[in-house]
PDB file of N, CA and C in Angstrom:
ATOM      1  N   UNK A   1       0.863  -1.174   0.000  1.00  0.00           N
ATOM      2  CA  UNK A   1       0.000   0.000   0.000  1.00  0.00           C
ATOM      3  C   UNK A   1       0.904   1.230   0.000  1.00  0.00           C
ATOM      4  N   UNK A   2       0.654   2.410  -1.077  1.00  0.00           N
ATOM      5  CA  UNK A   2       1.857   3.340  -1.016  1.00  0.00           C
ATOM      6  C   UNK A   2       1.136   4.479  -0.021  1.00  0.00           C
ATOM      7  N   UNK A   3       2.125   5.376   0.111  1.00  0.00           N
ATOM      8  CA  UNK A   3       1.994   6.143   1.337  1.00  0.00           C
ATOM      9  C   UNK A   3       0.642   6.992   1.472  1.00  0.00           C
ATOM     10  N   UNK A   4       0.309   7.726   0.583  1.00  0.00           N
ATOM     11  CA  UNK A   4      -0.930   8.297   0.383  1.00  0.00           C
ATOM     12  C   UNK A   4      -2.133   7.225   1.098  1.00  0.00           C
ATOM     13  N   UNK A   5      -2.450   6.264   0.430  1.00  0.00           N
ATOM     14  CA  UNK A   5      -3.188   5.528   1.172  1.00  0.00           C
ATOM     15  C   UNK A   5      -2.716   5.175   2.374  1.00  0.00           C
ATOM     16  N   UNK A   6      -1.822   5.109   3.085  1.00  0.00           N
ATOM     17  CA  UNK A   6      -1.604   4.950   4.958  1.00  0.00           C
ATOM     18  C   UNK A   6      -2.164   5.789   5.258  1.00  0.00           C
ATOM     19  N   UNK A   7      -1.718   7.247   4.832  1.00  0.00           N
ATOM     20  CA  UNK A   7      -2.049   8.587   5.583  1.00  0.00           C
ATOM     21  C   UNK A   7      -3.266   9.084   5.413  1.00  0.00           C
ATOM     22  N   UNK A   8      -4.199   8.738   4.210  1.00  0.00           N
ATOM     23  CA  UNK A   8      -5.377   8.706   4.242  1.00  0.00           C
ATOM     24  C   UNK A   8      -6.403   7.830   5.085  1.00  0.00           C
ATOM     25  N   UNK A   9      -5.839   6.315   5.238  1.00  0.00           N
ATOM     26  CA  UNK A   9      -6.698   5.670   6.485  1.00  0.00           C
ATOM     27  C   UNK A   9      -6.519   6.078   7.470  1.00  0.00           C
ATOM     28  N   UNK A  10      -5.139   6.893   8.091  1.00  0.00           N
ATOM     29  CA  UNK A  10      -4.933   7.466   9.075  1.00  0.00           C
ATOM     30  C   UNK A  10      -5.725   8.138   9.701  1.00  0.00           C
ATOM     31  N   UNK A  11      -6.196   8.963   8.853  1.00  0.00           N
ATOM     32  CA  UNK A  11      -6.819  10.325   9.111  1.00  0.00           C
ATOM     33  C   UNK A  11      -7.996   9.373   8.814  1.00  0.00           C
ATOM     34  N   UNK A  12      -8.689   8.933   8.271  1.00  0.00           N
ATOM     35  CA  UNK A  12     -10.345   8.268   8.165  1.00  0.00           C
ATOM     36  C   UNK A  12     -10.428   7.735   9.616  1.00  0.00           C
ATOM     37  N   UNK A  13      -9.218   6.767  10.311  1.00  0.00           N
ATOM     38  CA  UNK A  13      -9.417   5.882  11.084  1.00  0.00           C
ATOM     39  C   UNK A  13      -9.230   6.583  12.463  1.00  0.00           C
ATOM     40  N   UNK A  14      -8.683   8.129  12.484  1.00  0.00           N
ATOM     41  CA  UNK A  14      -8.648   8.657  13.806  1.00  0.00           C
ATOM     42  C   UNK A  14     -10.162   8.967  14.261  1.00  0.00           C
ATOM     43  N   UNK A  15     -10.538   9.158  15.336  1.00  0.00           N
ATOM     44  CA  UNK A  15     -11.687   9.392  15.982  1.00  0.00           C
ATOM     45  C   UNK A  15     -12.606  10.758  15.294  1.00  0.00           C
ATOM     46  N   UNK A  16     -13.701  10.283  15.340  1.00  0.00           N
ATOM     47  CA  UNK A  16     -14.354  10.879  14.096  1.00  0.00           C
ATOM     48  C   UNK A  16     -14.696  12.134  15.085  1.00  0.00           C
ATOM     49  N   UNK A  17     -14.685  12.330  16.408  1.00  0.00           N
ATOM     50  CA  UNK A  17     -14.961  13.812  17.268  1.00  0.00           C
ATOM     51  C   UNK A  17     -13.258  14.510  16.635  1.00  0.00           C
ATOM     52  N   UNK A  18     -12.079  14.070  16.913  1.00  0.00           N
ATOM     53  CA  UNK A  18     -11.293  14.645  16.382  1.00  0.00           C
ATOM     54  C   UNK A  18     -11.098  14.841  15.252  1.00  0.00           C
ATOM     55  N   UNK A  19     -11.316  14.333  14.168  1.00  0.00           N
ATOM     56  CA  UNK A  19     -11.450  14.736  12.316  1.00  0.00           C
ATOM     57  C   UNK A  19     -12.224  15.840  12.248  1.00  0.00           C
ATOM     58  N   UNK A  20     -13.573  15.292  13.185  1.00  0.00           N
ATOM     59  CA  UNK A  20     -14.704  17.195  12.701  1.00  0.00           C
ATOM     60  C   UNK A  20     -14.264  18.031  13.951  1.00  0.00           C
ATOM     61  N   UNK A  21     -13.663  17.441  15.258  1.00  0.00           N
ATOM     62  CA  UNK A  21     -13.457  18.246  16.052  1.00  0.00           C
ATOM     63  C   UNK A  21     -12.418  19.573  16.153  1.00  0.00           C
ATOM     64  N   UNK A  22     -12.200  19.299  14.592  1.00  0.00           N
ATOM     65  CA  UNK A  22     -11.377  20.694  13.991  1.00  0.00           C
ATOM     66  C   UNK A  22     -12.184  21.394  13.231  1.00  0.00           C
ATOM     67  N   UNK A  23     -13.537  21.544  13.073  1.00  0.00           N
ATOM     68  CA  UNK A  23     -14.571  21.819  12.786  1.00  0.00           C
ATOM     69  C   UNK A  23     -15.492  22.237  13.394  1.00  0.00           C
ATOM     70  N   UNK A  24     -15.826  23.714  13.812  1.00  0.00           N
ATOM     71  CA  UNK A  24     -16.872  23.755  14.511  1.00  0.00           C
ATOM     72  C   UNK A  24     -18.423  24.367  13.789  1.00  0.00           C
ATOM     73  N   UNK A  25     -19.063  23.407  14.060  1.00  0.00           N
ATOM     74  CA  UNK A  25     -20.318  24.214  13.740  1.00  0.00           C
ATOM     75  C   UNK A  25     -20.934  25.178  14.699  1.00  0.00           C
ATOM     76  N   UNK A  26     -21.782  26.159  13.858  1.00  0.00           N
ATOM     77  CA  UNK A  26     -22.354  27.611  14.770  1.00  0.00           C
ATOM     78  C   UNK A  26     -23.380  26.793  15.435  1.00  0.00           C
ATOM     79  N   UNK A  27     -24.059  27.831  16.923  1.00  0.00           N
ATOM     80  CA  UNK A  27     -25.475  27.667  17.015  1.00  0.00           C
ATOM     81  C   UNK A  27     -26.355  27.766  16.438  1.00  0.00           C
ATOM     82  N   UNK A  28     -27.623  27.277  16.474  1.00  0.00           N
ATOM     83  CA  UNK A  28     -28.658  27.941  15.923  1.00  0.00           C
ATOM     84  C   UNK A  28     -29.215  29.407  16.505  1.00  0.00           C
ATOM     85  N   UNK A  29     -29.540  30.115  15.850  1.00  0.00           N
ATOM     86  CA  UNK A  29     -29.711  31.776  15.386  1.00  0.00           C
ATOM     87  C   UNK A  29     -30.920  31.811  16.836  1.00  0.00           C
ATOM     88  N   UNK A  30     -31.533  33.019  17.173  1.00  0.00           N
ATOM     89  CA  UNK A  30     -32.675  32.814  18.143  1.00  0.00           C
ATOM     90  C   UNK A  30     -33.484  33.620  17.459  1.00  0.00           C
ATOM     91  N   UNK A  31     -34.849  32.900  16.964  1.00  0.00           N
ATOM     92  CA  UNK A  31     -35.494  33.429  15.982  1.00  0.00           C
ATOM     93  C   UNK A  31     -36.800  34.267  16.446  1.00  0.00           C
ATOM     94  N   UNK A  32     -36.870  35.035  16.511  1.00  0.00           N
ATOM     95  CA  UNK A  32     -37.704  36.325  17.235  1.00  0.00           C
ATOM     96  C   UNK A  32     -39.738  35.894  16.890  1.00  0.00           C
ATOM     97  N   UNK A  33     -40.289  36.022  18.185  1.00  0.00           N
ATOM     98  CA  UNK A  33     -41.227  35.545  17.522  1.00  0.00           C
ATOM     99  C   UNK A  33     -41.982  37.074  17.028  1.00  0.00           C
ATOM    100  N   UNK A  34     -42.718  36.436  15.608  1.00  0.00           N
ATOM    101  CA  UNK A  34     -43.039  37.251  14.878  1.00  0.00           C
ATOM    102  C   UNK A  34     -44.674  38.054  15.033  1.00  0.00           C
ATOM    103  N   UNK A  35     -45.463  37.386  16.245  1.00  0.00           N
ATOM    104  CA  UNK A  35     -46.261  37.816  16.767  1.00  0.00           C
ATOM    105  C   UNK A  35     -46.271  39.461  17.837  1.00  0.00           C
ATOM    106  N   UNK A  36     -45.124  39.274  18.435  1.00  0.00           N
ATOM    107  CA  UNK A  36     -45.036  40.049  19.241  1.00  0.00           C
ATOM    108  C   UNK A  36     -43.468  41.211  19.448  1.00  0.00           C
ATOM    109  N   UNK A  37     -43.113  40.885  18.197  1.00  0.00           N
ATOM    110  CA  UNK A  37     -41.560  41.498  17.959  1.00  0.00           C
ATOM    111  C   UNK A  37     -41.687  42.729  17.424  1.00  0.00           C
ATOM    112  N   UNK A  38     -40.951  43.595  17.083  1.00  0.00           N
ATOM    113  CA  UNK A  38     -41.218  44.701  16.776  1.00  0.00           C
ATOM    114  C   UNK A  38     -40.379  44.607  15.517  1.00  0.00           C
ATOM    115  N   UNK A  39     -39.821  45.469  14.559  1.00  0.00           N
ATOM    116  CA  UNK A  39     -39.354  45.376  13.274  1.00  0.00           C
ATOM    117  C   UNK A  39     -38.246  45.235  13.645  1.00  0.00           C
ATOM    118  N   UNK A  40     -37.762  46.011  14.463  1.00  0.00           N
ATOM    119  CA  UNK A  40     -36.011  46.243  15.053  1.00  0.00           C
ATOM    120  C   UNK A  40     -35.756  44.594  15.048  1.00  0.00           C
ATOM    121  N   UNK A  41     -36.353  44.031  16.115  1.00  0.00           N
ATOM    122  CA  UNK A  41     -36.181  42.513  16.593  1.00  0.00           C
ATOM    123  C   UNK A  41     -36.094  41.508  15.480  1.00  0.00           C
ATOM    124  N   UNK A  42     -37.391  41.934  14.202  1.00  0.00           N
ATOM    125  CA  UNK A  42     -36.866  41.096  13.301  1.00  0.00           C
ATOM    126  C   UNK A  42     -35.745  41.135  11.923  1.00  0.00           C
ATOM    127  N   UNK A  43     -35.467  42.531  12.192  1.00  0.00           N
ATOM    128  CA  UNK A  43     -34.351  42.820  11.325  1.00  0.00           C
ATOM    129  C   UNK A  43     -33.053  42.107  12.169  1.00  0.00           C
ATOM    130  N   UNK A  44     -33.431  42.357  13.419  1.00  0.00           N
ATOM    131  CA  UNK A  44     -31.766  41.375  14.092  1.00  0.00           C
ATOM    132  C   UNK A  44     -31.950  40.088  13.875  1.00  0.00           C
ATOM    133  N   UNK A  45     -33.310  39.621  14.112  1.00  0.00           N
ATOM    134  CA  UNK A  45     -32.954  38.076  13.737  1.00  0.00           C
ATOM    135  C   UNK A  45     -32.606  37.908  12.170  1.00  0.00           C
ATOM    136  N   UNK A  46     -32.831  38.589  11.110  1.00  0.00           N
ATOM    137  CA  UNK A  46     -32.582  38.287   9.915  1.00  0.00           C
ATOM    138  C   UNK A  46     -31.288  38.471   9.901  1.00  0.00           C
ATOM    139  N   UNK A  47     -30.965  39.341  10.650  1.00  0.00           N
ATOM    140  CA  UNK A  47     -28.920  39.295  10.446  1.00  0.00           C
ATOM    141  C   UNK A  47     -28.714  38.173  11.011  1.00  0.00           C
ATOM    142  N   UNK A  48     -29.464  37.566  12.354  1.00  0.00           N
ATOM    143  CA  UNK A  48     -28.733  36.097  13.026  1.00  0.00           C
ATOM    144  C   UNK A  48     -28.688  35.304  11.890  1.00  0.00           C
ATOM    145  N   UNK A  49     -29.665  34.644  11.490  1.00  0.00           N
ATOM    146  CA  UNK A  49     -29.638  33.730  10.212  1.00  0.00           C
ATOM    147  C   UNK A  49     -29.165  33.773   9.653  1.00  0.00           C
ATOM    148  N   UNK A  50     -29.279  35.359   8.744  1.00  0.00           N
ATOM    149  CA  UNK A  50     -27.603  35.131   7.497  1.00  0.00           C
ATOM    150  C   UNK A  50     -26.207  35.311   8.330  1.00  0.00           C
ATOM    151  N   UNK A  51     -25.764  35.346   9.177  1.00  0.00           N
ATOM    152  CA  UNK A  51     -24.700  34.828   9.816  1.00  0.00           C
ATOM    153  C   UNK A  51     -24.301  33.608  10.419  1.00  0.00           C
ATOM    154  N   UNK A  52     -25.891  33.057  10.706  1.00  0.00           N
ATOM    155  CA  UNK A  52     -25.861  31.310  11.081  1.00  0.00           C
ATOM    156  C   UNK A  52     -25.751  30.682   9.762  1.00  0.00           C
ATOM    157  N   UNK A  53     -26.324  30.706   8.418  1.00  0.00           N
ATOM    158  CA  UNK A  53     -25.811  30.337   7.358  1.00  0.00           C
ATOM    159  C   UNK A  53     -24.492  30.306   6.647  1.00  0.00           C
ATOM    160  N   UNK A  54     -23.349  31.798   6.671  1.00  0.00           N
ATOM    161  CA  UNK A  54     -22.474  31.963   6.401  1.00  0.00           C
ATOM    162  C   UNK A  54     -21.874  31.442   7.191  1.00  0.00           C
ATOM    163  N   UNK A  55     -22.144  31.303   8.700  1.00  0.00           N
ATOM    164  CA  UNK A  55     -20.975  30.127   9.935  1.00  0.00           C
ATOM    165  C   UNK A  55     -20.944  28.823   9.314  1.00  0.00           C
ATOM    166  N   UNK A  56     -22.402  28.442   8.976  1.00  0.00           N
ATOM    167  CA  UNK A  56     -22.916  27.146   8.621  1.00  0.00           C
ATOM    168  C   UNK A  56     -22.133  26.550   7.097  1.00  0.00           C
ATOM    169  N   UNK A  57     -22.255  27.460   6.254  1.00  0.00           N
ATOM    170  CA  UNK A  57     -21.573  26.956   5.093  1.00  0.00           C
ATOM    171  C   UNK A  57     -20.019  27.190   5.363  1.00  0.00           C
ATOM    172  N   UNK A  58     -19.832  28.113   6.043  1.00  0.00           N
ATOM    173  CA  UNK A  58     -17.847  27.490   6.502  1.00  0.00           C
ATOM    174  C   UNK A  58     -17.688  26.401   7.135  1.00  0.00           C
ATOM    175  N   UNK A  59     -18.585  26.107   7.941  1.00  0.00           N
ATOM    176  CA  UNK A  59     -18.283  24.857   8.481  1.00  0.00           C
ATOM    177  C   UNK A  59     -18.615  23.678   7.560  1.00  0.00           C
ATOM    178  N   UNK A  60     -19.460  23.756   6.861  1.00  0.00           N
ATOM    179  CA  UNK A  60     -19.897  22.493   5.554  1.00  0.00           C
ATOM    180  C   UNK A  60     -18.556  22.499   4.582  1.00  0.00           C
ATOM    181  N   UNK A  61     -17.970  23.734   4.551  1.00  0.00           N
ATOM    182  CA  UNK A  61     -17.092  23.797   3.720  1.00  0.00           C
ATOM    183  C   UNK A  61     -15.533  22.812   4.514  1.00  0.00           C
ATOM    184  N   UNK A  62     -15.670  23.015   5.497  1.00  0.00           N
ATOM    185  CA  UNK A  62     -14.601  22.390   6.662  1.00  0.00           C
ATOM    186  C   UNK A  62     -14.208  21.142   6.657  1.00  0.00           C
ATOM    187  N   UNK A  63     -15.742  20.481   6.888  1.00  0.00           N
ATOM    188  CA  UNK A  63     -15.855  19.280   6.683  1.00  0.00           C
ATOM    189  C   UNK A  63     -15.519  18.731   5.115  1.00  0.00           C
ATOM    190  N   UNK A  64     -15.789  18.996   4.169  1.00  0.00           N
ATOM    191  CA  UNK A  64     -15.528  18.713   2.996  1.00  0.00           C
ATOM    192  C   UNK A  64     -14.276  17.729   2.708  1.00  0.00           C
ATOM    193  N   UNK A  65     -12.647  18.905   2.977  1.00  0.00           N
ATOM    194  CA  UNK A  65     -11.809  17.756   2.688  1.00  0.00           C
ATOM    195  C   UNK A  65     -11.621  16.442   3.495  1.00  0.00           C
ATOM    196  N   UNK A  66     -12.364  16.500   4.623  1.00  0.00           N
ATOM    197  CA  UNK A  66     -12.406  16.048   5.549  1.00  0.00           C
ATOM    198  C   UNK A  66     -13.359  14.090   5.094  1.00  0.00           C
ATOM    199  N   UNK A  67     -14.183  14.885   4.430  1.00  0.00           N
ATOM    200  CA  UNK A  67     -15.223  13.164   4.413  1.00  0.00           C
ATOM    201  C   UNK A  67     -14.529  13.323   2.878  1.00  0.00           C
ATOM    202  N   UNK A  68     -13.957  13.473   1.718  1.00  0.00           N
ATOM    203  CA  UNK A  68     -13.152  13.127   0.595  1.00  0.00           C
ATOM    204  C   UNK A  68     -12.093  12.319   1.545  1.00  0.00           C
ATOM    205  N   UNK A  69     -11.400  12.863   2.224  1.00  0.00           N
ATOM    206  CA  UNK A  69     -10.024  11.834   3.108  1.00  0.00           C
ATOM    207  C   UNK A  69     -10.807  10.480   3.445  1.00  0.00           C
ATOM    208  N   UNK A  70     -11.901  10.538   4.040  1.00  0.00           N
ATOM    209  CA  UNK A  70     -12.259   9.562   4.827  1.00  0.00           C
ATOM    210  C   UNK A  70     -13.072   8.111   3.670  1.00  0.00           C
ATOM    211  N   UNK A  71     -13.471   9.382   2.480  1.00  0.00           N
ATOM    212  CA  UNK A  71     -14.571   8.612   1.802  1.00  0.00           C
ATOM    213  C   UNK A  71     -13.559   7.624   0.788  1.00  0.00           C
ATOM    214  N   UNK A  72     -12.284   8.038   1.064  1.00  0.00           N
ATOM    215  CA  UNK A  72     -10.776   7.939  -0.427  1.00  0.00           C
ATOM    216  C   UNK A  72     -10.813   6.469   0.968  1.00  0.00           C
ATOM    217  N   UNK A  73     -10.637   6.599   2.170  1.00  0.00           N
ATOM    218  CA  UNK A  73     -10.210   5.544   3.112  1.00  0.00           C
ATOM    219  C   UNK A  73     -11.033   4.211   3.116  1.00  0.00           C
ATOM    220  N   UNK A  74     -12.361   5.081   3.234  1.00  0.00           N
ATOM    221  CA  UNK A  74     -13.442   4.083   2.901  1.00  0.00           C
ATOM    222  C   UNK A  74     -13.387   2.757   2.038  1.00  0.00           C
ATOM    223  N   UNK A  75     -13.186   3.410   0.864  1.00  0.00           N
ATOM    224  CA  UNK A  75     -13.402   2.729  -0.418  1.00  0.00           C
ATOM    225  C   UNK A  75     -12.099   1.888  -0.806  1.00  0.00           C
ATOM    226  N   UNK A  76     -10.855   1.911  -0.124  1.00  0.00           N
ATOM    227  CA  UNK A  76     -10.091   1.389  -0.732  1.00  0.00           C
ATOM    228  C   UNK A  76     -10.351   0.095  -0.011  1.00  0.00           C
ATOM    229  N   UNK A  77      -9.552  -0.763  -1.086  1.00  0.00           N
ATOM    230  CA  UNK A  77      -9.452  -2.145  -0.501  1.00  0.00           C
ATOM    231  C   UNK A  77      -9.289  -2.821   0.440  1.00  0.00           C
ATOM    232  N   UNK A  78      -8.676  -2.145   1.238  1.00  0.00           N
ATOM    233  CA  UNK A  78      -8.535  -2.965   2.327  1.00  0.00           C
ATOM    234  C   UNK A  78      -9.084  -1.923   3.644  1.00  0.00           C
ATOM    235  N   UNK A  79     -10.453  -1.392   3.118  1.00  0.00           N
ATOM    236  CA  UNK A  79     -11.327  -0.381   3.793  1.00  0.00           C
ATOM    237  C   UNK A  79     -11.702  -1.191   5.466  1.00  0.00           C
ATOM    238  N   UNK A  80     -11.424  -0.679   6.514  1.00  0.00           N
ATOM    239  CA  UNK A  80     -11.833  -1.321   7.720  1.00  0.00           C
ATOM    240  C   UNK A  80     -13.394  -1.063   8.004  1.00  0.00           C
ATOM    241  N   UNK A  81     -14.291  -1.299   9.047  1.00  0.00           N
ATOM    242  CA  UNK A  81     -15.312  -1.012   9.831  1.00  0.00           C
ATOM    243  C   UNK A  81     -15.133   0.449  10.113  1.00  0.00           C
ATOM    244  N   UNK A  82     -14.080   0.468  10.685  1.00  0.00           N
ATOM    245  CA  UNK A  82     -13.803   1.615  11.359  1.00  0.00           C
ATOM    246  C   UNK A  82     -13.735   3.236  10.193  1.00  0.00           C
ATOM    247  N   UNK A  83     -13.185   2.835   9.175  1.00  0.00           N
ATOM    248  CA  UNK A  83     -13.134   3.714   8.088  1.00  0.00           C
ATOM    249  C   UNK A  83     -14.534   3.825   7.506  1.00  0.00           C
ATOM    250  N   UNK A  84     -14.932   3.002   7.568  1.00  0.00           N
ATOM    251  CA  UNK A  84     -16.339   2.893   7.128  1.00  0.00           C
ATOM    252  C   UNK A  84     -17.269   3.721   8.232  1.00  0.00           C
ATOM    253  N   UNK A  85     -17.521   3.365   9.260  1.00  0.00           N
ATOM    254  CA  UNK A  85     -17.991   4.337  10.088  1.00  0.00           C
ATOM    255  C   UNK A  85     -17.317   5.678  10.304  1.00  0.00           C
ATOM    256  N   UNK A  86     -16.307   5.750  10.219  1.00  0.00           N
ATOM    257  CA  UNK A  86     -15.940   7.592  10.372  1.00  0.00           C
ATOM    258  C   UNK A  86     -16.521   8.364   9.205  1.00  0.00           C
ATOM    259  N   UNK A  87     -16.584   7.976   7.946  1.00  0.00           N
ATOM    260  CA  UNK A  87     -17.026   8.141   6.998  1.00  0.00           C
ATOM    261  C   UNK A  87     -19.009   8.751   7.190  1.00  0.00           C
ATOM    262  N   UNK A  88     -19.371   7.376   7.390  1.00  0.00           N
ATOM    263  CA  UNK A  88     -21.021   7.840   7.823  1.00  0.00           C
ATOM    264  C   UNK A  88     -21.273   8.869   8.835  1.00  0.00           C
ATOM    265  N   UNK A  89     -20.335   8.742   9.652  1.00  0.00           N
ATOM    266  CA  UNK A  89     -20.524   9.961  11.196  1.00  0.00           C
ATOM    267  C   UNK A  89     -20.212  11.457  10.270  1.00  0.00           C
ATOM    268  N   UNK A  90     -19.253  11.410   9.255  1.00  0.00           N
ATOM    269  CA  UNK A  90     -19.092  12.366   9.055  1.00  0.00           C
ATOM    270  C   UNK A  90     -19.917  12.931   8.116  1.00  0.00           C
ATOM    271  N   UNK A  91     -20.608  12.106   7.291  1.00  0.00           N
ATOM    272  CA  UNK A  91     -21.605  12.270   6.249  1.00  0.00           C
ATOM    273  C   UNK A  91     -22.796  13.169   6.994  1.00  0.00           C
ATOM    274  N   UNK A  92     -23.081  12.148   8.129  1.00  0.00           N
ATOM    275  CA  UNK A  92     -24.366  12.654   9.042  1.00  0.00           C
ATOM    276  C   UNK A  92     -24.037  13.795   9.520  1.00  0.00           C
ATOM    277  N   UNK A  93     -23.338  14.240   9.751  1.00  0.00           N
ATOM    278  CA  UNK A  93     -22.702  15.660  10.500  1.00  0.00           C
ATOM    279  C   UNK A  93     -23.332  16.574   9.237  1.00  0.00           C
ATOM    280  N   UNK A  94     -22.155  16.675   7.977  1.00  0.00           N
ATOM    281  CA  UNK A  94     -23.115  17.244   7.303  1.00  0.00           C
ATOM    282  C   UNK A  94     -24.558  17.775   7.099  1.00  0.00           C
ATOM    283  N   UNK A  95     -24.968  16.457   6.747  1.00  0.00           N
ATOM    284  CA  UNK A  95     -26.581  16.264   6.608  1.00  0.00           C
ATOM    285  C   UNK A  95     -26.651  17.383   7.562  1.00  0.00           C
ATOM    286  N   UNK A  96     -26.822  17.141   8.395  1.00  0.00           N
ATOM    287  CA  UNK A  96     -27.487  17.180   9.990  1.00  0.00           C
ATOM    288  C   UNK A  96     -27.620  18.866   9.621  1.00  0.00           C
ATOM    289  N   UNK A  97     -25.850  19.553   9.515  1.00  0.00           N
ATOM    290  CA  UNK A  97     -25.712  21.183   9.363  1.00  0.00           C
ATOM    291  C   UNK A  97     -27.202  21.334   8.004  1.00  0.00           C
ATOM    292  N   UNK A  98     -26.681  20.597   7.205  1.00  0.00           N
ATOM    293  CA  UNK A  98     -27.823  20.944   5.929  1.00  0.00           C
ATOM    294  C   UNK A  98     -29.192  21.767   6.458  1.00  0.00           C
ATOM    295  N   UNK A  99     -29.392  20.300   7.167  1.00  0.00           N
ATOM    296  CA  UNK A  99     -31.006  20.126   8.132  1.00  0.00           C
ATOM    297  C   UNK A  99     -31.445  21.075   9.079  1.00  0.00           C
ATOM    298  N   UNK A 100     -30.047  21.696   9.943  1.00  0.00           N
ATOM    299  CA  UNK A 100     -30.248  22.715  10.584  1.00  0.00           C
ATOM    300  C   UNK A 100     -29.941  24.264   9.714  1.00  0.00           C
ATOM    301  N   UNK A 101     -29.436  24.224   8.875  1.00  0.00           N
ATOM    302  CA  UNK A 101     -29.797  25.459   8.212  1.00  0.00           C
ATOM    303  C   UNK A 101     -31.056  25.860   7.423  1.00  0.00           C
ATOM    304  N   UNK A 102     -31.346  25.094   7.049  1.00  0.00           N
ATOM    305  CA  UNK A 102     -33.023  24.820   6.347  1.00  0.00           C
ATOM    306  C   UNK A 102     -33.808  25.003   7.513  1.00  0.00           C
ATOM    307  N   UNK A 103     -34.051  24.575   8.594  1.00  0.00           N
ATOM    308  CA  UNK A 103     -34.961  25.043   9.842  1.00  0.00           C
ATOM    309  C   UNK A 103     -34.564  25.970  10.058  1.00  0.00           C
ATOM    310  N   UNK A 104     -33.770  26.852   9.934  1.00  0.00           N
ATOM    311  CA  UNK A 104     -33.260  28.038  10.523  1.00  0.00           C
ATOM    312  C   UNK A 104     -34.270  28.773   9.695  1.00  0.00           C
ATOM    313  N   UNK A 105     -33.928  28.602   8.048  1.00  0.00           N
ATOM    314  CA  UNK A 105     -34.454  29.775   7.562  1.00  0.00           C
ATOM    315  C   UNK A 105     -36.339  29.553   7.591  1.00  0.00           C
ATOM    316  N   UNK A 106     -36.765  28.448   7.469  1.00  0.00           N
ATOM    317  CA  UNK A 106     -38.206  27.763   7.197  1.00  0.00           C
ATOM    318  C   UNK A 106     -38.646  28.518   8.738  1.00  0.00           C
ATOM    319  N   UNK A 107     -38.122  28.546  10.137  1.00  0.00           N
ATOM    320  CA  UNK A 107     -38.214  28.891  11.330  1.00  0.00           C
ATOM    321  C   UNK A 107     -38.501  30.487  11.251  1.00  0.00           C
ATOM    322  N   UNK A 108     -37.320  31.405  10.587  1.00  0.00           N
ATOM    323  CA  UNK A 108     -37.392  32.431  10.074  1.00  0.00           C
ATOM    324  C   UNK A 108     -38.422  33.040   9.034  1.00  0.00           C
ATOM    325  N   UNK A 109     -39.058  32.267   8.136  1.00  0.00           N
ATOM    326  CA  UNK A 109     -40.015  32.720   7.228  1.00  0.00           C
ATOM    327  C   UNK A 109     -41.187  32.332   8.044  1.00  0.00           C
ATOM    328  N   UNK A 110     -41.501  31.542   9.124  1.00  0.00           N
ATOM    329  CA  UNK A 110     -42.511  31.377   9.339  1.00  0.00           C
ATOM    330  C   UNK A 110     -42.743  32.419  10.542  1.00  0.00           C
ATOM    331  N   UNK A 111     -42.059  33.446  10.840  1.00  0.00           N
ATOM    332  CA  UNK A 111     -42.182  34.296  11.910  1.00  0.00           C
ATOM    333  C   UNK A 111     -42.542  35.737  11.071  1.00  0.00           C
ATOM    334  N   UNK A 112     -42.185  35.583  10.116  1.00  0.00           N
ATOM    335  CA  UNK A 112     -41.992  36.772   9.367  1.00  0.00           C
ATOM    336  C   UNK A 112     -43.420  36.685   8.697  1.00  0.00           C
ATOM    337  N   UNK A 113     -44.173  35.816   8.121  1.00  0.00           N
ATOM    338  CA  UNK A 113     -45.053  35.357   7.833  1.00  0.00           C
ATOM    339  C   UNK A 113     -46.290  36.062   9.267  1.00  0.00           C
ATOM    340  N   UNK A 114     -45.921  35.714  10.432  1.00  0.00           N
ATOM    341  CA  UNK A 114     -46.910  35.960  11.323  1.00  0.00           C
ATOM    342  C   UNK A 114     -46.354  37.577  11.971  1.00  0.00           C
ATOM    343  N   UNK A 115     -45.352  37.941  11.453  1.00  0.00           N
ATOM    344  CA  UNK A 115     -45.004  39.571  12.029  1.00  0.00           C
ATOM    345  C   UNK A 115     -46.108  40.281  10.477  1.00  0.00           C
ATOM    346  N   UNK A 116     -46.156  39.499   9.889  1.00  0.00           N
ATOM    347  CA  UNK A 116     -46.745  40.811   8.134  1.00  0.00           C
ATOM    348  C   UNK A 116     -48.215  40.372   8.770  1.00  0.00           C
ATOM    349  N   UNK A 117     -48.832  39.544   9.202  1.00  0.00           N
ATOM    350  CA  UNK A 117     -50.241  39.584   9.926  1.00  0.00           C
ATOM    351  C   UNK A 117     -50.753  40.051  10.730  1.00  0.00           C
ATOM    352  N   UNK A 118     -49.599  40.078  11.597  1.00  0.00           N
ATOM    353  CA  UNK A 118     -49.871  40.679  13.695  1.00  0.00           C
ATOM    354  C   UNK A 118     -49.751  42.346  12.942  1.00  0.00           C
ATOM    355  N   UNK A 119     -48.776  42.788  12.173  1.00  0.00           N
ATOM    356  CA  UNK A 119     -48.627  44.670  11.677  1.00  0.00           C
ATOM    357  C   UNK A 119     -48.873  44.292  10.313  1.00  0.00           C
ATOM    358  N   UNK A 120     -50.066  44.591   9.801  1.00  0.00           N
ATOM    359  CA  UNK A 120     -50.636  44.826   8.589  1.00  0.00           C
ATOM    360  C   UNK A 120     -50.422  46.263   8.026  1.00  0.00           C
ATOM    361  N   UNK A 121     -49.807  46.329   6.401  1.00  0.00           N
ATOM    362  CA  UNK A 121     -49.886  47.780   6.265  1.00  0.00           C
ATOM    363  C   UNK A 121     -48.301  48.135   6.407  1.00  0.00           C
TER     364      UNK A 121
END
């Protein structure tokens, strides 16, 4: 096996909190409710979100070379369990940011939705 592939299972086969744990993902944003907020409140939450998105896609971006290393570890021949699972943990991590940025904003339109009802006009 030439060296590239060692140093690639290496890195697949170290502990999958330390591979993303050089990775941090943001919180989620605190999304103002839109019943009882005033405009000020929801103009700040619209800055939280597009800043929880822009955290969110650096961190998607983070992970990236990160599950290519793991997914290159995966697949080779003499792919372990273990490569194989760092791989899925890291897949799901993804996902997961995906999943929480999409509720962020769906969370966000649906407040904004009930602030244009509660102040009509």
């Amino acid at each position: 096996m030439n060296f590239i592939k060692l140093a690639l299972m290496g890195l697949a086969l170290g502990s999958t909190v330390s591979i993303a744990g050089e990775c941090l993902g943001p919180d989620q944003p605190d999304v103002p409710d839109g019943d009882t907020s005033s405009m000020e409140q929801m103009l700040a939450g619209q800055k939280a979100v597009k800043e929880f998105q822009a955290a969110n896609i650096a961190y998607m971006e983070c992970l990236d070379p990160k599950i290519s290393a793991a997914n290159a570890a995966a697949t080779a021949e003499s792919a372990s369990d273990e490569a194989k699972t760092a791989l899925r943990q890291l897949e799901e991590e993804y996902n997961a940011a995906v999943s929480r940025e999409e509720e962020a904003a769906a969370q966000f339109n649906t407040e904004i939705r009930k602030y244009k009802t509660a102040n009509p006009g």
